[in-house]
C-alpha atoms as a PDB file:
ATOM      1  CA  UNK A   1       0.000   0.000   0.000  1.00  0.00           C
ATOM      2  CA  UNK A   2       1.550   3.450  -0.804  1.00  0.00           C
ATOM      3  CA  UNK A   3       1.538   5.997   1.442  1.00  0.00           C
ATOM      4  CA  UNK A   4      -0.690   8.684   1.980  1.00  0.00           C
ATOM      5  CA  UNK A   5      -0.608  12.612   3.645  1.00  0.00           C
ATOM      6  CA  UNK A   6      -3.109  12.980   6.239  1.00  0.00           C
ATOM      7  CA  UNK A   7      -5.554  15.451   4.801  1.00  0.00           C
ATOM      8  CA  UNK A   8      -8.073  17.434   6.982  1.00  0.00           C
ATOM      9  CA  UNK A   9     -10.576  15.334   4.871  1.00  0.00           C
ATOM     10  CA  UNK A  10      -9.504  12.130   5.960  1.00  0.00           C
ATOM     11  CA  UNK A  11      -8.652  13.458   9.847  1.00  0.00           C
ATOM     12  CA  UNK A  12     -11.792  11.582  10.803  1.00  0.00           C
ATOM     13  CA  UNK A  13     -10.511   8.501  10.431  1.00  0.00           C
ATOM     14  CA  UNK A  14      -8.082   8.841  13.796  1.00  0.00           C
ATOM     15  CA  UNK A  15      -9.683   7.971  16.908  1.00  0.00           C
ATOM     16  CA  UNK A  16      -8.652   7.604  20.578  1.00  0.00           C
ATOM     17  CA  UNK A  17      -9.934   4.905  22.931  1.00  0.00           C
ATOM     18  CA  UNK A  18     -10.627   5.590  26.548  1.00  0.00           C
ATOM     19  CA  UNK A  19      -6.682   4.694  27.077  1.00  0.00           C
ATOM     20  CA  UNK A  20      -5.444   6.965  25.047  1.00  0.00           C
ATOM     21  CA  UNK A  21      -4.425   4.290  22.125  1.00  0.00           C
ATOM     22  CA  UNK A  22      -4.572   5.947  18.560  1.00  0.00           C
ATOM     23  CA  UNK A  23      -6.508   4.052  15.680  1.00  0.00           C
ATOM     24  CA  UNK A  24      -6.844   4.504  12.280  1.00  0.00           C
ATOM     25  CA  UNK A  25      -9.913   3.279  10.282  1.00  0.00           C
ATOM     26  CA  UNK A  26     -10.741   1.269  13.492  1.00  0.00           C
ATOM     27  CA  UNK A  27      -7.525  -0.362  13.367  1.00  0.00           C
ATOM     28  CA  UNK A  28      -5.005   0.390  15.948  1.00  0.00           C
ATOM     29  CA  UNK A  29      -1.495   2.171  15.064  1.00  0.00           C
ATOM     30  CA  UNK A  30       1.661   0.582  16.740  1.00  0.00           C
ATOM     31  CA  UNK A  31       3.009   3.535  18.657  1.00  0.00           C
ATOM     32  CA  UNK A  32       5.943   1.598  20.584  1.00  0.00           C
ATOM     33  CA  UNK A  33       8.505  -1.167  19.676  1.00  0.00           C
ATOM     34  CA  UNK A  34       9.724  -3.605  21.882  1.00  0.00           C
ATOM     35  CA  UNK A  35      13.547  -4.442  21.771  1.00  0.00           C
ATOM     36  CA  UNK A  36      14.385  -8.739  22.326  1.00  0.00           C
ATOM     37  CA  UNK A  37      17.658  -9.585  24.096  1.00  0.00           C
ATOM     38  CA  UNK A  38      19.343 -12.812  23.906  1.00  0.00           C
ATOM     39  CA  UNK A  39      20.431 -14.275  27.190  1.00  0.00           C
ATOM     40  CA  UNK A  40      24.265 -13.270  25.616  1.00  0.00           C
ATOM     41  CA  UNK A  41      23.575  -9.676  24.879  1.00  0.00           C
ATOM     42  CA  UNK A  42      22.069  -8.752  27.986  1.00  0.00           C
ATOM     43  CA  UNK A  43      25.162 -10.556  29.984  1.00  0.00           C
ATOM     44  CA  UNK A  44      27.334  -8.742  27.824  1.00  0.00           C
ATOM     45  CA  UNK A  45      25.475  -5.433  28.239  1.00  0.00           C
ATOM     46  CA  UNK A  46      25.900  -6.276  31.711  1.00  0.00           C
ATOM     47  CA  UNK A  47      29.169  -6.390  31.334  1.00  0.00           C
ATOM     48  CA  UNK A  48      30.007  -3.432  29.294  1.00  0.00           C
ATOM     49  CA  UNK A  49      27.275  -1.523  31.700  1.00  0.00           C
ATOM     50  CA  UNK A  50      30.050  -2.378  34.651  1.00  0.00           C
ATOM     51  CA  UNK A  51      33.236  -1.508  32.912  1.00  0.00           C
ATOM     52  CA  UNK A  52      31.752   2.065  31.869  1.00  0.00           C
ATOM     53  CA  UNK A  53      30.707   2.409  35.337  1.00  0.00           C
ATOM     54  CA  UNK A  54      34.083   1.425  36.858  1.00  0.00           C
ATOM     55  CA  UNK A  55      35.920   3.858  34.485  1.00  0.00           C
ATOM     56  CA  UNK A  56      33.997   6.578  35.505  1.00  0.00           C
ATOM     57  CA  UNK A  57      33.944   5.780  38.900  1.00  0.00           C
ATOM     58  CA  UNK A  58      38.236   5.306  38.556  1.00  0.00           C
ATOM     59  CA  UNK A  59      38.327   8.939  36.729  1.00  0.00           C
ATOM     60  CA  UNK A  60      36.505  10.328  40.207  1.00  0.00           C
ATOM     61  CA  UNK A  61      39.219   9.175  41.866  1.00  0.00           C
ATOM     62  CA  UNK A  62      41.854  10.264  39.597  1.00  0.00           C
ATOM     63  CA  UNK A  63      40.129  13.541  39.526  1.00  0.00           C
ATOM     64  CA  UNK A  64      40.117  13.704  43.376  1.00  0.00           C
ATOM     65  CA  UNK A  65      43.823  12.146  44.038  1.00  0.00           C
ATOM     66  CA  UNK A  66      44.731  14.821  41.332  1.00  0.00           C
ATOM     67  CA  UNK A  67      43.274  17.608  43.637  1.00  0.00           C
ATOM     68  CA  UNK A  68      44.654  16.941  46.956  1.00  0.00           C
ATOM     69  CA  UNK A  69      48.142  16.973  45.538  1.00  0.00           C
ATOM     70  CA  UNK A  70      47.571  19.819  43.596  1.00  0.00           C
ATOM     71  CA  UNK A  71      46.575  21.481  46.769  1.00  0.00           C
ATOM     72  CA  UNK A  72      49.015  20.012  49.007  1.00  0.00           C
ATOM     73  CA  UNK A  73      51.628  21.449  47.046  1.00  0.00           C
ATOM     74  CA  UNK A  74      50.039  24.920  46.765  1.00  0.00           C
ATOM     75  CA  UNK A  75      52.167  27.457  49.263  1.00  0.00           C
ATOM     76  CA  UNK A  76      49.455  28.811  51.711  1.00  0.00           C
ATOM     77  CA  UNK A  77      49.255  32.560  53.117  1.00  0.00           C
END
């Protein structure tokens, strides 16, 4: 089927149920898509999840350590 521009004609033809799900002609319109993960990808997302969370949790530190010698070796009045 080609596609079509919405007209204000043709406007009618939307429609809302009581839960706020959109139709078209009576037939609803998929408005969300679900994403699958294999037992492997989400283990591995897991895993990559972790190591970006270590890293930034090891830059903190580096970032802190960084400071306190930075102001340990700062002459004070």
């Amino acid at each position: 089927m080609a596609r079509q521009k919405i007209t204000p004609d043709n406007l009618d033809d939307l429609e809302l149920d009581e839960k706020g799900r959109l139709y078209w002609r009576g037939e609803p319109i998929i408005t969300d898509a679900r994403l699958a993960l294999s037992k492997f990808q989400s283990l591995l997302a897991g895993i990559v999840g972790l190591a970006a969370f270590l890293g930034g949790l090891g830059a903190c530190v580096q970032g802190v350590i960084a400071l306190l010698q930075y102001l340990n070796s700062c002459p004070c009045p």
